[in-house]
C-alpha atoms as a PDB file:
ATOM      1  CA  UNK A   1     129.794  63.302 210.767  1.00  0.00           C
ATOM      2  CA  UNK A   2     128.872  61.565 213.642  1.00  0.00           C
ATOM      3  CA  UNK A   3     129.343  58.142 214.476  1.00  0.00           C
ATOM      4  CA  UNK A   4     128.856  55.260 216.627  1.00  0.00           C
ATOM      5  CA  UNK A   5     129.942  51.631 217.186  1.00  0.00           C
ATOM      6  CA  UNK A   6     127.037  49.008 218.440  1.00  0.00           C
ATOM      7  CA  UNK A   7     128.091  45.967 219.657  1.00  0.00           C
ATOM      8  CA  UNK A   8     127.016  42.466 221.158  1.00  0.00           C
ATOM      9  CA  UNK A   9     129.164  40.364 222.997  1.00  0.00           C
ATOM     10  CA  UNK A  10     129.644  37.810 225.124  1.00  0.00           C
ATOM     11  CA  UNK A  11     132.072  37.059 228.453  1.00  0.00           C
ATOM     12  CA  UNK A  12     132.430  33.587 230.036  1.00  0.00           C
ATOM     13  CA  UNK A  13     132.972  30.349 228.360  1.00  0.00           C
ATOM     14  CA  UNK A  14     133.740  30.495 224.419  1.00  0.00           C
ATOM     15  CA  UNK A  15     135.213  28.059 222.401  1.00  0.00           C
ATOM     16  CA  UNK A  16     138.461  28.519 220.287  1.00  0.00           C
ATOM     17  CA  UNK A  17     139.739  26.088 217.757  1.00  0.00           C
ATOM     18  CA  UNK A  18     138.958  23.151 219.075  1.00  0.00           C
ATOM     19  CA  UNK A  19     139.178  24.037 222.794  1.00  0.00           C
ATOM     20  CA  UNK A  20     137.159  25.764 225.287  1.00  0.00           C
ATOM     21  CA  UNK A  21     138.460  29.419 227.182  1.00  0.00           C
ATOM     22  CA  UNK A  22     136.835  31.558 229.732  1.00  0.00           C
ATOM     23  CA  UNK A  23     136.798  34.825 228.566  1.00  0.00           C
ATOM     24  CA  UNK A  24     136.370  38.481 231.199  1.00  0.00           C
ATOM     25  CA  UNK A  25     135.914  40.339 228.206  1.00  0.00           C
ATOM     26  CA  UNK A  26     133.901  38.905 224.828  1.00  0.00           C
ATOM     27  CA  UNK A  27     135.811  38.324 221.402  1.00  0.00           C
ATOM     28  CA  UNK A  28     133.378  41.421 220.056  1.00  0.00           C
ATOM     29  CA  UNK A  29     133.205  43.398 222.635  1.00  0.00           C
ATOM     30  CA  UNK A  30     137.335  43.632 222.169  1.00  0.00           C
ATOM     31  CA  UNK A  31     136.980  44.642 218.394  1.00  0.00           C
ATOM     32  CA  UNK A  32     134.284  47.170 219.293  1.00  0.00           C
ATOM     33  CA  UNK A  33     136.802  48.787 221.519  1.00  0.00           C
ATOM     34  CA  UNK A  34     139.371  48.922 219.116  1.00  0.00           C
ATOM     35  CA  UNK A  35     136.655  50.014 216.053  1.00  0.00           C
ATOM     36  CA  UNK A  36     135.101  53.103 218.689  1.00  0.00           C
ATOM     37  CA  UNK A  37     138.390  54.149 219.412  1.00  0.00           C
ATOM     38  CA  UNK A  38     140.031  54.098 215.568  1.00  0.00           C
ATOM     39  CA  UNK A  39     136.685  55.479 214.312  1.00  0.00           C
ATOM     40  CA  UNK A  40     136.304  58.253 217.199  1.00  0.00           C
ATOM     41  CA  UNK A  41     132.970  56.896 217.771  1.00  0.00           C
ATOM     42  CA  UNK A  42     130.552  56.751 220.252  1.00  0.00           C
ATOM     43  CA  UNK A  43     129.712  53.068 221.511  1.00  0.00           C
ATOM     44  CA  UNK A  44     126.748  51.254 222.762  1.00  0.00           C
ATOM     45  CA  UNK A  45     126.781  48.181 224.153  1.00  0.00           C
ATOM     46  CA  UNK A  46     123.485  45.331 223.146  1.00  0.00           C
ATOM     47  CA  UNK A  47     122.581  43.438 226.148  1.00  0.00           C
ATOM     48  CA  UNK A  48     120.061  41.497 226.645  1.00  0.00           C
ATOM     49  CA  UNK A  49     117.765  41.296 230.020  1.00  0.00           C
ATOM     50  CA  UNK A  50     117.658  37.677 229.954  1.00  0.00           C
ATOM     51  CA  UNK A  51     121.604  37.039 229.648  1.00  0.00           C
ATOM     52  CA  UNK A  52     122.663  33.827 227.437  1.00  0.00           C
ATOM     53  CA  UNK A  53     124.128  31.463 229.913  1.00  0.00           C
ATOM     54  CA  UNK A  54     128.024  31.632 231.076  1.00  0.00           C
ATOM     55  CA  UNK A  55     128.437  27.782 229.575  1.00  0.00           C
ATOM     56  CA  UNK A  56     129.675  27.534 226.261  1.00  0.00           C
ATOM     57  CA  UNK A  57     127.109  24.781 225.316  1.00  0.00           C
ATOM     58  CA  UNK A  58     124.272  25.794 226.997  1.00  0.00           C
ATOM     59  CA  UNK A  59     124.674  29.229 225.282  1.00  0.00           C
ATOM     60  CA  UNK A  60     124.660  27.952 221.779  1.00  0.00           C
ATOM     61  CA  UNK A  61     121.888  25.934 222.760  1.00  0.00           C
ATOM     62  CA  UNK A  62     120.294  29.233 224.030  1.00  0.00           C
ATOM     63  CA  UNK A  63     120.646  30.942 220.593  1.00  0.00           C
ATOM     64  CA  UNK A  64     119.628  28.118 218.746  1.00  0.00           C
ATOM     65  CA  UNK A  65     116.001  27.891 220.160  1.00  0.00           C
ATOM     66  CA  UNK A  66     116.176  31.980 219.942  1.00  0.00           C
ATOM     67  CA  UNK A  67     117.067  31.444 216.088  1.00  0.00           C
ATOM     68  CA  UNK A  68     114.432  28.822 215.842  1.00  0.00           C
ATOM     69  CA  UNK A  69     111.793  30.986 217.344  1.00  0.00           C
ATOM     70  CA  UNK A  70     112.658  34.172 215.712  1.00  0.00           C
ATOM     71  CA  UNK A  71     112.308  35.446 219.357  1.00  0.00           C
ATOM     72  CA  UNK A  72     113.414  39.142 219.970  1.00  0.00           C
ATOM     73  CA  UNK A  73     114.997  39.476 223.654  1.00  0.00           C
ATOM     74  CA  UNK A  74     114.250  42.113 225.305  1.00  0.00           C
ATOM     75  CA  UNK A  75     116.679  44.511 226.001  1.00  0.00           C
ATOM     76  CA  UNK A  76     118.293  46.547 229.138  1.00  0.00           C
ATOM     77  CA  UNK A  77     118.082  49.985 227.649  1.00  0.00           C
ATOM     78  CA  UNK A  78     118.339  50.947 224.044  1.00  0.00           C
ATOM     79  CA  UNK A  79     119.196  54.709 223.016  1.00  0.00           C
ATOM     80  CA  UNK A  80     116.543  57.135 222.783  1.00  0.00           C
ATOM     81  CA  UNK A  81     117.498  57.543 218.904  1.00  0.00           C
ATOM     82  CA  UNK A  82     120.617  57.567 216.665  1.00  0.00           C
ATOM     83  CA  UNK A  83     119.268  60.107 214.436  1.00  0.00           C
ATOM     84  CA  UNK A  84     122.289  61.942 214.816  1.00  0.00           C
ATOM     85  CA  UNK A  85     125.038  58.997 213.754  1.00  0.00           C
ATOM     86  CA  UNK A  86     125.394  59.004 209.971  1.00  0.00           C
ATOM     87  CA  UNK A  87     127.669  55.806 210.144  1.00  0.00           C
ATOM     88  CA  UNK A  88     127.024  52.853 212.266  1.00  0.00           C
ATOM     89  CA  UNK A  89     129.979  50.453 213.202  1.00  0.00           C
ATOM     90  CA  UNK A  90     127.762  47.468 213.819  1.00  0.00           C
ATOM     91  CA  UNK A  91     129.916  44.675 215.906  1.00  0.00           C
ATOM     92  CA  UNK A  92     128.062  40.807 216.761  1.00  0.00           C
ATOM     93  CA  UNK A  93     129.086  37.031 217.084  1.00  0.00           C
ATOM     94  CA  UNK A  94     128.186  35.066 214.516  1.00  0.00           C
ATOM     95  CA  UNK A  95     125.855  32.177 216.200  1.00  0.00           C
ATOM     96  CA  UNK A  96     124.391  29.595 213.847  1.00  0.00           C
ATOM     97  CA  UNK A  97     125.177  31.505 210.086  1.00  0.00           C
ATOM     98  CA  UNK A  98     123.179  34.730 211.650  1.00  0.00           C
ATOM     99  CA  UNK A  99     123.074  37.744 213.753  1.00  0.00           C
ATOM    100  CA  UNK A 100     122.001  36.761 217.691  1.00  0.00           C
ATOM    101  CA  UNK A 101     118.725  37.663 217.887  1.00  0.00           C
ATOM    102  CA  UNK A 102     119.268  40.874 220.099  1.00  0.00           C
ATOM    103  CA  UNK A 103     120.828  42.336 217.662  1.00  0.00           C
ATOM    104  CA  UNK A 104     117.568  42.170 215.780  1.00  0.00           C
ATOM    105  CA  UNK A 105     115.508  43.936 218.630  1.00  0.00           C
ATOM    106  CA  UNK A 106     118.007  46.847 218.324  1.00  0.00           C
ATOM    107  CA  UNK A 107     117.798  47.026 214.093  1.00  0.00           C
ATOM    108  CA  UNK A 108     114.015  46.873 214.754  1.00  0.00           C
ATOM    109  CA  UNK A 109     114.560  49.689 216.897  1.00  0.00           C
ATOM    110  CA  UNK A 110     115.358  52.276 214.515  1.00  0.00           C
ATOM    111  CA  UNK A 111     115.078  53.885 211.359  1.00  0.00           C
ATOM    112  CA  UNK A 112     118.215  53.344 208.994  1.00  0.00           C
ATOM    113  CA  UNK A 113     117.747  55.272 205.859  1.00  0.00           C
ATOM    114  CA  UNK A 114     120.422  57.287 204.855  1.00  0.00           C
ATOM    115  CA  UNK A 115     122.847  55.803 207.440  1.00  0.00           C
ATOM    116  CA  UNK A 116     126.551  53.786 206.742  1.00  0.00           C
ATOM    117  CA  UNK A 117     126.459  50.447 208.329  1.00  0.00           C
ATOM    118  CA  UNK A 118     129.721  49.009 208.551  1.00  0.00           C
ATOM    119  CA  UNK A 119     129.871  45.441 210.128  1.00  0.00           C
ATOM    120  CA  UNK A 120     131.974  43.570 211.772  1.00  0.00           C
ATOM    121  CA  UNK A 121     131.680  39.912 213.266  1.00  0.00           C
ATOM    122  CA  UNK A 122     133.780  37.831 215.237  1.00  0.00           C
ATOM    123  CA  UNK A 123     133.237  33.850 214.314  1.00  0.00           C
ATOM    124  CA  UNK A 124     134.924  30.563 214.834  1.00  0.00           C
ATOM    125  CA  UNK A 125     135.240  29.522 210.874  1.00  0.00           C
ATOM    126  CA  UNK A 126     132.206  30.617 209.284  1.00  0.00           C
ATOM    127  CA  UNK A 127     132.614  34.626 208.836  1.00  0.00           C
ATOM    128  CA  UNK A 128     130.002  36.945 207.877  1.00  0.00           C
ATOM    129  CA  UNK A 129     127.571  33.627 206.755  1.00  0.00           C
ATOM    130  CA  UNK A 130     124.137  34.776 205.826  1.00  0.00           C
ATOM    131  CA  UNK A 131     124.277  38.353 208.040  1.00  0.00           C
ATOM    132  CA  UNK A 132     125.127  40.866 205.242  1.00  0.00           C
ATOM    133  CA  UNK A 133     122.247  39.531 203.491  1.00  0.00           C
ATOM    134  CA  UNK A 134     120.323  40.050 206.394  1.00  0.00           C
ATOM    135  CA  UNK A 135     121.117  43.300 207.567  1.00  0.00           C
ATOM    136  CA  UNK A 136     120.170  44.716 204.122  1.00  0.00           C
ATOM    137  CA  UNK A 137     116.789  42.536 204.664  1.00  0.00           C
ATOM    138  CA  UNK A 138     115.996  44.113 208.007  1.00  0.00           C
ATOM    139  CA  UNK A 139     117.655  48.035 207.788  1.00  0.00           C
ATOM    140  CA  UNK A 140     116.001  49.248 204.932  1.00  0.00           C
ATOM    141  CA  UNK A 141     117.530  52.404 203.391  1.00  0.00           C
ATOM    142  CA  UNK A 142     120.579  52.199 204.939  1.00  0.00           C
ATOM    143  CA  UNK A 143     123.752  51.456 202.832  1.00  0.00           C
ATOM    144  CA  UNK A 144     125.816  48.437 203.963  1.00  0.00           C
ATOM    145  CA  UNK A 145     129.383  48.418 204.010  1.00  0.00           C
ATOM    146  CA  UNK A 146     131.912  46.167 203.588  1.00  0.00           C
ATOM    147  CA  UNK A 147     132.594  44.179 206.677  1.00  0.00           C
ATOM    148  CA  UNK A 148     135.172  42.982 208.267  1.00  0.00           C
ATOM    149  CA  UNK A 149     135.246  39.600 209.990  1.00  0.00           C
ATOM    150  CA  UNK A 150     137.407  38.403 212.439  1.00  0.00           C
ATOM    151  CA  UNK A 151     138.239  35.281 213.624  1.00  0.00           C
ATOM    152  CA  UNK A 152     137.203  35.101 217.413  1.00  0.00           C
ATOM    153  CA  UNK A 153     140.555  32.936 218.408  1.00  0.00           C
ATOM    154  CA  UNK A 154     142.537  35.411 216.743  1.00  0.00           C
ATOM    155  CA  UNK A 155     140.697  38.818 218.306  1.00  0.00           C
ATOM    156  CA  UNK A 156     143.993  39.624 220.621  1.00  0.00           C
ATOM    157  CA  UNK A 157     145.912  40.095 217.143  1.00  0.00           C
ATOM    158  CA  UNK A 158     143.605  41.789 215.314  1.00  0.00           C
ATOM    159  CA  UNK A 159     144.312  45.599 215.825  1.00  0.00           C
ATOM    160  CA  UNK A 160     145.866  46.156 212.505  1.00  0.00           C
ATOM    161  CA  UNK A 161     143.710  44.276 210.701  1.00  0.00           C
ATOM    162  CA  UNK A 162     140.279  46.070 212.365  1.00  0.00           C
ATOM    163  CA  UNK A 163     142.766  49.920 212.059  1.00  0.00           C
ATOM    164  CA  UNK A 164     143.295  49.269 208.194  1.00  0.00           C
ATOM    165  CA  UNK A 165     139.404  48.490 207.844  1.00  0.00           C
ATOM    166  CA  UNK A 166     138.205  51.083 209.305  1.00  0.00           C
ATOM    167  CA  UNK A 167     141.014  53.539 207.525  1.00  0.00           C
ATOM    168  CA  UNK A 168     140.748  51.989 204.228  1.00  0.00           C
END
């Protein structure tokens, strides 16, 4: 059964408890590493041609007016299909109680039916919010899994946590 870990992320300024932390590598994009490599997955990174800015604030403030316009960023590349992936490890921030919005232009993407998605968010307090409900809104067919959500200031602990998810 093949497989393969999506993921968005995000380097540069993020906030953690209270405090502000320039990050090389994003809080997701860490998990997603750990998920491809436990699951023996493939992996795809989302990115976005327009990039969110580096600045904590002017990010959010980014993906707010994204959220607000249900705008769909246009992506670098996207795969030429995942027909062949049966499960989908399906990694994103959670910004403002939902998915960012390039995640949407890669769910749009595809066709889902018959396909495992198995989430997994990184967040600062508010977990999965109102993105389960969501993916099952926007893959249709596909049968969503329980997630796993990890707390973004926590991500560097987190191995055994994402391992014993994704062993069960």
């Amino acid at each position: 059964m093949a497989k393969l870990t999506v993921f968005y992320s995000r380097a540069g300024e993020n906030y953690f408890a209270g405090e502000y932390r320039h990050l090389n590598v994003g809080n997701t994009e860490k998990a997603a590493k750990i998920v491809a490599k436990t699951a023996n997955s493939d992996i795809f990174k989302i990115e976005q041609k327009n990039s969110y800015s580096s600045s904590y604030s002017v990010c959010i403030k980014q993906a707010r007016e994204d959220l607000r316009n249900n705008a769909r960023p246009e992506l670098v590349v996207l795969p030429k299909s995942i027909d062949k992936y049966e499960e989908i490890y399906l990694g994103y921030p959670n910004y403002w109680r939902n998915m960012p919005m390039a995640v949407y232009t890669f769910l749009e993407s595809f066709d889902w039916t018959g396909k495992a998605i198995h989430p997994f968010c990184t967040h600062e307090g508010s977990g999965f919010a109102d993105t389960a409900k969501e993916l099952k809104r926007v893959c249709k067919g596909a049968r969503i899994k329980k997630g796993l959500a990890i707390l973004g200031s926590d991500i560097d602990n987190a191995e055994t946590a994402i391992k014993n998810w994704i062993i069960g």
